[in-house]
C-alpha atoms as a PDB file:
ATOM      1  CA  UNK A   1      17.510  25.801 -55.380  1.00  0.00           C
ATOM      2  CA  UNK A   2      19.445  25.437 -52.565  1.00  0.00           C
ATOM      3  CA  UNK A   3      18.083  27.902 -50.515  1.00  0.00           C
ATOM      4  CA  UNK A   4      14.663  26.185 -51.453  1.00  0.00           C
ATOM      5  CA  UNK A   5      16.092  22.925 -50.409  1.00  0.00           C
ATOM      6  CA  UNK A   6      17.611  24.346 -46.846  1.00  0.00           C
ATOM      7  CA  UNK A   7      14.612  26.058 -45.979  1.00  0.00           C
ATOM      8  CA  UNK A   8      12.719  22.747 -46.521  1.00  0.00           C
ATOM      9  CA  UNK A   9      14.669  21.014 -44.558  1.00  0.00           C
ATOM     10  CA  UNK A  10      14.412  23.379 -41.498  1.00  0.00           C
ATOM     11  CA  UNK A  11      10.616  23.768 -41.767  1.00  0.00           C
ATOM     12  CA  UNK A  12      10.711  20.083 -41.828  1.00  0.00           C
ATOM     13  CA  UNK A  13      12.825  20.317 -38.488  1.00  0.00           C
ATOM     14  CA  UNK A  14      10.548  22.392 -37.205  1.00  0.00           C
ATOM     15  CA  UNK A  15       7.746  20.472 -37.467  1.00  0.00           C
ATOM     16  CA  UNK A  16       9.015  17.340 -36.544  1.00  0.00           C
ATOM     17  CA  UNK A  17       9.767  19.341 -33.251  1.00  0.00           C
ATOM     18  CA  UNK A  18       6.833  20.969 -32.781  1.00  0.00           C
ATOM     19  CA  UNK A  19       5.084  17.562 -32.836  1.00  0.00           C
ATOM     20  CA  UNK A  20       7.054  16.083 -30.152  1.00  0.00           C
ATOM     21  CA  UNK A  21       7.149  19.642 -27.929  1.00  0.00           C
ATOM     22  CA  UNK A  22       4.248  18.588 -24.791  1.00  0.00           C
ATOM     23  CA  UNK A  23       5.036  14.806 -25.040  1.00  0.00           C
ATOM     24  CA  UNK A  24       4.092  12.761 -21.813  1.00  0.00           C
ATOM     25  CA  UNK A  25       6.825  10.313 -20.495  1.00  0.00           C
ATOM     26  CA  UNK A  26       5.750   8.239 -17.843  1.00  0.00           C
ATOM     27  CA  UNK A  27       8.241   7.340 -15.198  1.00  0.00           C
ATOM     28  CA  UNK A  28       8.281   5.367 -12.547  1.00  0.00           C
ATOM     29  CA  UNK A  29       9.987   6.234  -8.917  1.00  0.00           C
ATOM     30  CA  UNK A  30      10.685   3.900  -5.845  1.00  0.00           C
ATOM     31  CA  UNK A  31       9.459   5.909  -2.727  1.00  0.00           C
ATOM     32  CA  UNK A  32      11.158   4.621   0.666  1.00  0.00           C
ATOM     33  CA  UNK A  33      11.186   5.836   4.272  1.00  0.00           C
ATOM     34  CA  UNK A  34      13.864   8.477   4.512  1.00  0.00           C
ATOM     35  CA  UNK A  35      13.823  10.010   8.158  1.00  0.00           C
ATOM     36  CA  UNK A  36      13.779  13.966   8.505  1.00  0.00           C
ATOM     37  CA  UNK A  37      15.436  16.068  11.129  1.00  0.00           C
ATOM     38  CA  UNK A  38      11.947  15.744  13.024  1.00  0.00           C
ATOM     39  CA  UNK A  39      12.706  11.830  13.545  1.00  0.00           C
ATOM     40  CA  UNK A  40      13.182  10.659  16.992  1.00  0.00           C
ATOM     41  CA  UNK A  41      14.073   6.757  17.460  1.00  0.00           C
ATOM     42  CA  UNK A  42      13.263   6.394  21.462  1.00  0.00           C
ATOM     43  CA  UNK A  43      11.467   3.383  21.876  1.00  0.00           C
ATOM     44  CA  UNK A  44       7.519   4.305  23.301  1.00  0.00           C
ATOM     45  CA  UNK A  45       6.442   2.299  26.246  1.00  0.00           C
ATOM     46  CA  UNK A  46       3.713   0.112  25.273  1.00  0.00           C
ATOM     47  CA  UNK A  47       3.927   0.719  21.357  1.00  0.00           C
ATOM     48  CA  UNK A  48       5.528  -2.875  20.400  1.00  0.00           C
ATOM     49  CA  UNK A  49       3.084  -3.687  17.336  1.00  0.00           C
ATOM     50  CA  UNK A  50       1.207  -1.779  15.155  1.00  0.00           C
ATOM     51  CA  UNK A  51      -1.747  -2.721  12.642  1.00  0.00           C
ATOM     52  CA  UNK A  52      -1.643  -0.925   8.974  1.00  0.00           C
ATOM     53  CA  UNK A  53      -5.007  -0.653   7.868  1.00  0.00           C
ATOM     54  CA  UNK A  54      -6.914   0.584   4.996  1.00  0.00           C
ATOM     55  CA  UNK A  55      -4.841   3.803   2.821  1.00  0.00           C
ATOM     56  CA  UNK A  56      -6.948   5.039   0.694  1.00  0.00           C
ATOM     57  CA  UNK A  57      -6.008   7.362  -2.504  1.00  0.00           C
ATOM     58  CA  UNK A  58      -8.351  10.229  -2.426  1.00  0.00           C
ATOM     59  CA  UNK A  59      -7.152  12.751  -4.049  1.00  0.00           C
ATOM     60  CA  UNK A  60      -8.962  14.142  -6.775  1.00  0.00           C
ATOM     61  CA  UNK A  61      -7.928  16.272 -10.141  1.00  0.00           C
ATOM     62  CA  UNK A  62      -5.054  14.003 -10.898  1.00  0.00           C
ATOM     63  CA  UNK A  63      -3.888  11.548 -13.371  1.00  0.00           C
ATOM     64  CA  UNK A  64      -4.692   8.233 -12.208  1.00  0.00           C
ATOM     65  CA  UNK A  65      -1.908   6.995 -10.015  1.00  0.00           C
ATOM     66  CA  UNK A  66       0.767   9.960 -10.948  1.00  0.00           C
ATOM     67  CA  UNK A  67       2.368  11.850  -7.838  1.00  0.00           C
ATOM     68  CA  UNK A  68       4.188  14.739 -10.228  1.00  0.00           C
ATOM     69  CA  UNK A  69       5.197  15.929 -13.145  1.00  0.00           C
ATOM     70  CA  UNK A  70       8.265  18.148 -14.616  1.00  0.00           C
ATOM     71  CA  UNK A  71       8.220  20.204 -17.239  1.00  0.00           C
ATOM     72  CA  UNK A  72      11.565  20.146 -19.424  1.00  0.00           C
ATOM     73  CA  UNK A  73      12.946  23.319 -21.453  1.00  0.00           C
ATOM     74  CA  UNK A  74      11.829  21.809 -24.335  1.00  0.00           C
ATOM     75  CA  UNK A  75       8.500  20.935 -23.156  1.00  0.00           C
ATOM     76  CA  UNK A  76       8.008  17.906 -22.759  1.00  0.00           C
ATOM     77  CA  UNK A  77       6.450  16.222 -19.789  1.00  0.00           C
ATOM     78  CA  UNK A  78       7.829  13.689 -17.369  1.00  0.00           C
ATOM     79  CA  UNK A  79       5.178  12.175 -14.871  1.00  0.00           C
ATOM     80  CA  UNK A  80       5.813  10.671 -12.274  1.00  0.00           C
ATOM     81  CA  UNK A  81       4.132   7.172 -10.895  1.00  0.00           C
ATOM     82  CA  UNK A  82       5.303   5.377  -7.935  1.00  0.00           C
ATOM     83  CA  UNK A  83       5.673   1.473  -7.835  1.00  0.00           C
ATOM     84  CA  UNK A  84       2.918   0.111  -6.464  1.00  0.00           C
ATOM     85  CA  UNK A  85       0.751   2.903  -6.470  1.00  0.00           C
ATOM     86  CA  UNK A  86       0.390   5.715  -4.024  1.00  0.00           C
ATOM     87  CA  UNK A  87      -1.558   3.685  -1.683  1.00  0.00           C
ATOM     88  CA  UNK A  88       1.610   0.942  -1.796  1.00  0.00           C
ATOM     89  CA  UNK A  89       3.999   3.512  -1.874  1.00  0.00           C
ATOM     90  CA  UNK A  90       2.269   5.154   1.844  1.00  0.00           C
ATOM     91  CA  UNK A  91       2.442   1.772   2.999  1.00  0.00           C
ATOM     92  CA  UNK A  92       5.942   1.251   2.339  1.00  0.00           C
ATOM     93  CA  UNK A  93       7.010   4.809   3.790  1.00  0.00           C
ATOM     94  CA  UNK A  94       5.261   4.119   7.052  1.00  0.00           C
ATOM     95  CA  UNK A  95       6.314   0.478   7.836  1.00  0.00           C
ATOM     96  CA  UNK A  96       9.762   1.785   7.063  1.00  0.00           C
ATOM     97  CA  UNK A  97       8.860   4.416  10.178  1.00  0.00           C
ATOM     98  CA  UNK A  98       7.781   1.217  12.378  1.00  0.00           C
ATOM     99  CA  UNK A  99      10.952  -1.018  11.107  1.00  0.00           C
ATOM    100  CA  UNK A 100      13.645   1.673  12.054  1.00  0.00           C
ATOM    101  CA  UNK A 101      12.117   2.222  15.292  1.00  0.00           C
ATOM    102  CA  UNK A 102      11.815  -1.750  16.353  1.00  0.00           C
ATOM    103  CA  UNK A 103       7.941  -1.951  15.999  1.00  0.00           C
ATOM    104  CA  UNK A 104       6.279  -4.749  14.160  1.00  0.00           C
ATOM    105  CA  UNK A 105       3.604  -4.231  11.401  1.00  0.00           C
ATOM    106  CA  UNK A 106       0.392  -6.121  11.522  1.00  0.00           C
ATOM    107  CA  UNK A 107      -2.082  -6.087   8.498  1.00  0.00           C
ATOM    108  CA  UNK A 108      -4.887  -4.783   9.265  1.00  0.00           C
ATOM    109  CA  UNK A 109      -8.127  -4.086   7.051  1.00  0.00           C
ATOM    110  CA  UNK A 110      -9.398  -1.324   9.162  1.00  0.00           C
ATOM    111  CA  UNK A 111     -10.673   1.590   7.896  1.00  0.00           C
ATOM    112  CA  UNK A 112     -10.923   3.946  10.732  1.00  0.00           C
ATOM    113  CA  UNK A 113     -14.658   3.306  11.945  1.00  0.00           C
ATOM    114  CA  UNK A 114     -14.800   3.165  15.712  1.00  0.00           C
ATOM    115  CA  UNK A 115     -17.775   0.913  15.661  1.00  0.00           C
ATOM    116  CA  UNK A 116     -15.053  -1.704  14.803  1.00  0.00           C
ATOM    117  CA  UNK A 117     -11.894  -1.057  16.550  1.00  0.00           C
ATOM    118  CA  UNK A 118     -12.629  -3.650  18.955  1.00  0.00           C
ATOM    119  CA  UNK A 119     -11.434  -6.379  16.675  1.00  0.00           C
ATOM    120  CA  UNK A 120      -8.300  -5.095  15.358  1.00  0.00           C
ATOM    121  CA  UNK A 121      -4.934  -6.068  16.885  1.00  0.00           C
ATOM    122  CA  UNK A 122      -2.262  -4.700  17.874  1.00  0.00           C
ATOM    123  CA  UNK A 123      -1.086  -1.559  20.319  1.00  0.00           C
ATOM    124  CA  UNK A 124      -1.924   0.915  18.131  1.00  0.00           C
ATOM    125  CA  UNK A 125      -4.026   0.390  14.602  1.00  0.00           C
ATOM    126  CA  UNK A 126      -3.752   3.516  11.451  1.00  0.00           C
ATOM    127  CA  UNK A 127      -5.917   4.346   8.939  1.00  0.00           C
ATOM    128  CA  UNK A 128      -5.012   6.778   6.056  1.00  0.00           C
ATOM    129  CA  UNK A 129      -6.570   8.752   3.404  1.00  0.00           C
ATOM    130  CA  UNK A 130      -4.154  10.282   0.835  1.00  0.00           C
ATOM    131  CA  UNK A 131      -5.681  13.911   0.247  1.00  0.00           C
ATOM    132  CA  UNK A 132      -2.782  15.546  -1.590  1.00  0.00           C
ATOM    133  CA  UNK A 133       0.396  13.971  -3.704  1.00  0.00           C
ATOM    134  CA  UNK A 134       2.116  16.215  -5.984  1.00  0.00           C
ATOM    135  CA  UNK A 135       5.479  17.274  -7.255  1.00  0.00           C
ATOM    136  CA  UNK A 136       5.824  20.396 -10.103  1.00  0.00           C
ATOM    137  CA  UNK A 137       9.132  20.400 -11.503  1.00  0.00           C
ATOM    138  CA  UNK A 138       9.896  22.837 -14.363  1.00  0.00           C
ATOM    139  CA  UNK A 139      13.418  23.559 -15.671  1.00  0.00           C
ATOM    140  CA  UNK A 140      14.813  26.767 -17.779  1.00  0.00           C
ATOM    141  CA  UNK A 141      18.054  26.992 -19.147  1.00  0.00           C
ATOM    142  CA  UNK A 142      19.672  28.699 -16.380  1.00  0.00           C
ATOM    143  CA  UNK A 143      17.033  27.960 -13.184  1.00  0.00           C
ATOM    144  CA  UNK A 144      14.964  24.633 -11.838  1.00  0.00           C
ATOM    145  CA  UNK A 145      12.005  24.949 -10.204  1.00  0.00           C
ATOM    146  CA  UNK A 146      10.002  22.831  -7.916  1.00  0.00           C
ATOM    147  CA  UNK A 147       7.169  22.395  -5.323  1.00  0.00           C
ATOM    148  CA  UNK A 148       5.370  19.756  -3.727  1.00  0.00           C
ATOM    149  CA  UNK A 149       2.306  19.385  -1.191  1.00  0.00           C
ATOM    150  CA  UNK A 150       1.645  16.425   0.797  1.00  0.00           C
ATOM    151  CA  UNK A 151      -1.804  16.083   2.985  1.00  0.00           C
ATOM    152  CA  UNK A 152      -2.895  13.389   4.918  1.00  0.00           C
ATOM    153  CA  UNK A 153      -5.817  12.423   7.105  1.00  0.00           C
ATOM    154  CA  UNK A 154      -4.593  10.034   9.629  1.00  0.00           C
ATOM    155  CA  UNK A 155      -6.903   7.942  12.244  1.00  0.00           C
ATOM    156  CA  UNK A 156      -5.305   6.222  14.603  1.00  0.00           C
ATOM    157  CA  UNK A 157      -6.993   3.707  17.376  1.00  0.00           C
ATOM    158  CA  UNK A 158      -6.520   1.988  20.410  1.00  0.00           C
ATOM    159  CA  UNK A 159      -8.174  -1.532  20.475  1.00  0.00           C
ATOM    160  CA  UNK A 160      -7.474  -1.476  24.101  1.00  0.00           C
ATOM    161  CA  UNK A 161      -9.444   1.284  25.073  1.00  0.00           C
ATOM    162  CA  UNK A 162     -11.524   2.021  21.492  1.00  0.00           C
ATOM    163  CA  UNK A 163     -10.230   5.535  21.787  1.00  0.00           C
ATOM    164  CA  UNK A 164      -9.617   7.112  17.781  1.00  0.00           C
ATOM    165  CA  UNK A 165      -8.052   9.946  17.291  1.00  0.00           C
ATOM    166  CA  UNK A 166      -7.987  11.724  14.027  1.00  0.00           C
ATOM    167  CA  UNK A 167      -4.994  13.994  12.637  1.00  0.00           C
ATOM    168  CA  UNK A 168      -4.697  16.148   9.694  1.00  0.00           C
ATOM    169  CA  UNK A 169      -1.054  17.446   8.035  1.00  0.00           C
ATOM    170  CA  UNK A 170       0.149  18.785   5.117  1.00  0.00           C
ATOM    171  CA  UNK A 171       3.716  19.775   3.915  1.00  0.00           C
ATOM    172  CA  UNK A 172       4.551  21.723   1.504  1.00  0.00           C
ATOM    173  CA  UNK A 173       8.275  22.361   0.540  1.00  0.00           C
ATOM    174  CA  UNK A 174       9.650  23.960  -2.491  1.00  0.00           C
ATOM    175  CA  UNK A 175      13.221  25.654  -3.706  1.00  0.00           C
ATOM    176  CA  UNK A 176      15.020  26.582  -6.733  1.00  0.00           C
ATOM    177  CA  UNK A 177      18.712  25.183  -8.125  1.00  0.00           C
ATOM    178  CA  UNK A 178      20.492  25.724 -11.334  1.00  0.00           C
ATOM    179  CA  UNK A 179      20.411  21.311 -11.437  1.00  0.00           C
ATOM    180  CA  UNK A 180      17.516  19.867 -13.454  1.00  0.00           C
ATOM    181  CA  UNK A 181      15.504  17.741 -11.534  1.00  0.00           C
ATOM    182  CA  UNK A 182      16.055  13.942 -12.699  1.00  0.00           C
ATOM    183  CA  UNK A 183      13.820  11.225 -11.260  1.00  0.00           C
ATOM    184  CA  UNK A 184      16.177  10.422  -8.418  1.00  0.00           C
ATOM    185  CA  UNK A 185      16.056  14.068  -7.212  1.00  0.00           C
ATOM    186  CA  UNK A 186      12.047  13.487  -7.598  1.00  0.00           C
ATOM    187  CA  UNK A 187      12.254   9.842  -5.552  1.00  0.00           C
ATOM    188  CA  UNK A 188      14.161  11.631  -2.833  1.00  0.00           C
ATOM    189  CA  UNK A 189      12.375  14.927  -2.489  1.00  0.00           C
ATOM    190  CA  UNK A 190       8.892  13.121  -2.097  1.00  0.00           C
ATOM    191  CA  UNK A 191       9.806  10.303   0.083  1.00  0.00           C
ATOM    192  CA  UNK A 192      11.752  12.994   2.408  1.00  0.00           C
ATOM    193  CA  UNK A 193       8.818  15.064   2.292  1.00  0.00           C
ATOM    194  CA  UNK A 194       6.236  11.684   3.258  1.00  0.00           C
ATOM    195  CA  UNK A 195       8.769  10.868   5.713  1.00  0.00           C
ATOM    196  CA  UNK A 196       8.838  14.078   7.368  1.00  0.00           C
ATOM    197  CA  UNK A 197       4.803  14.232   7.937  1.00  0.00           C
ATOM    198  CA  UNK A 198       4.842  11.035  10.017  1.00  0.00           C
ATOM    199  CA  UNK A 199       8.031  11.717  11.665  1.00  0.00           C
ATOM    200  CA  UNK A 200       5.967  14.596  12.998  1.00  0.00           C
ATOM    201  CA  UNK A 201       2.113  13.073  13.537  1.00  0.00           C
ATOM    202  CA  UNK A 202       3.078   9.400  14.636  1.00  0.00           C
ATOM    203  CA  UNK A 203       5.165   9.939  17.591  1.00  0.00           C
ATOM    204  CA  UNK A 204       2.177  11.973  19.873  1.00  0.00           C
ATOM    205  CA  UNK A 205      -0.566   9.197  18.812  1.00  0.00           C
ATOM    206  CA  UNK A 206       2.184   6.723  19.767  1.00  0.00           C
ATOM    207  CA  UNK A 207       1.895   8.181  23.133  1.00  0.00           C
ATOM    208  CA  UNK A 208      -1.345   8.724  23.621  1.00  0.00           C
ATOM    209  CA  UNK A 209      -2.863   5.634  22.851  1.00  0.00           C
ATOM    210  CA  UNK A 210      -0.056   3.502  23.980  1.00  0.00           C
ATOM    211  CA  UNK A 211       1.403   4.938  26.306  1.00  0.00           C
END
């Protein structure tokens, strides 16, 4: 009887665990400007304001709004979702970039047509579409895991002269630790990794449209 009784109770166990084993948490992370070692802070002649047009989340194959997920040992599924969305989050990340470096933000509604450049203001305006946003986390008992790609197309324009130039970059970083991956590890690795593609795009356009 007892054995009956004990082997219930584990069964029971079991089940109750295999029920919960794949379970989605959703979890939301504050993305920020974090420069990389690729930032440089010397002021560009002729760059003093900038207009932040239309970013534009167009990535496909995704849960709506998500930018990651990590698998747990038992698991279970944390996803990640930034605070106001990816397009907000992009927006914050790059007037962080303008802020430390002394450049003021305009809004701007522009969506990188030429045909309309003429009517923006501002030294230089930017347009971006979010191609790629993801984080994979998984963790073992002895080894974490984690990868991450980040792909952008940038336009950026000269109302001055109507010139538009149109950049492309994608980073991809990834490493292993015997530390789980919490949601400020996530926060950090992302925004470092956002951070790092305009710390390399921005300042050449910078140049060559305001310069």
């Amino acid at each position: 009887m007892k054995f009956g009784k004990i082997l219930t109770a584990l069964l029971s166990l079991f089940i109750i665990g295999g029920c919960g084993a794949g379970a989605v948490r959703e979890v939301p992370i504050s993305l920020r400007y974090l420069p990389s070692q690729e930032a440089k802070f010397t002021p560009l002649a002729g760059l003093n304001t900038v207009g932040l047009g239309l970013v534009e989340d167009a990535r496909v194959k995704r849960p709506a709004g998500a930018v990651g997920e990590r698998i747990r040992f038992t698991a279970e599924i944390d996803r990640f979702h930034p605070k106001k969305g990816v397009a907000g989050a992009i927006e914050r990340i790059v007037r962080g970039y303008f802020v430390k470096r002394n450049v003021r933000v305009l809004k701007s509604t522009w969506n990188g047509n030429p045909d309309n450049i003429w009517e923006e203001k501002g030294d230089m305006v930017l347009s971006i579409r979010v191609l790629a946003l993801w984080f994979s986390g998984s963790d073992s008992v002895a080894l974490a895991r984690a990868s991450s790609t980040f792909r952008i197309e940038l336009k950026a324009g000269s109302p001055r002269t109507g010139t538009v130039i149109t950049k492309t970059i994608q980073i991809d970083p990834s490493a292993r630790r015997n530390i789980f991956w919490e949601s400020g590890d996530v926060e950090i690795w992302l925004s470092r990794s956002i951070s790092e593609a305009f710390d390399r795009i921005l300042p050449g356009l910078g140049r060559r449209l305001a310069g």
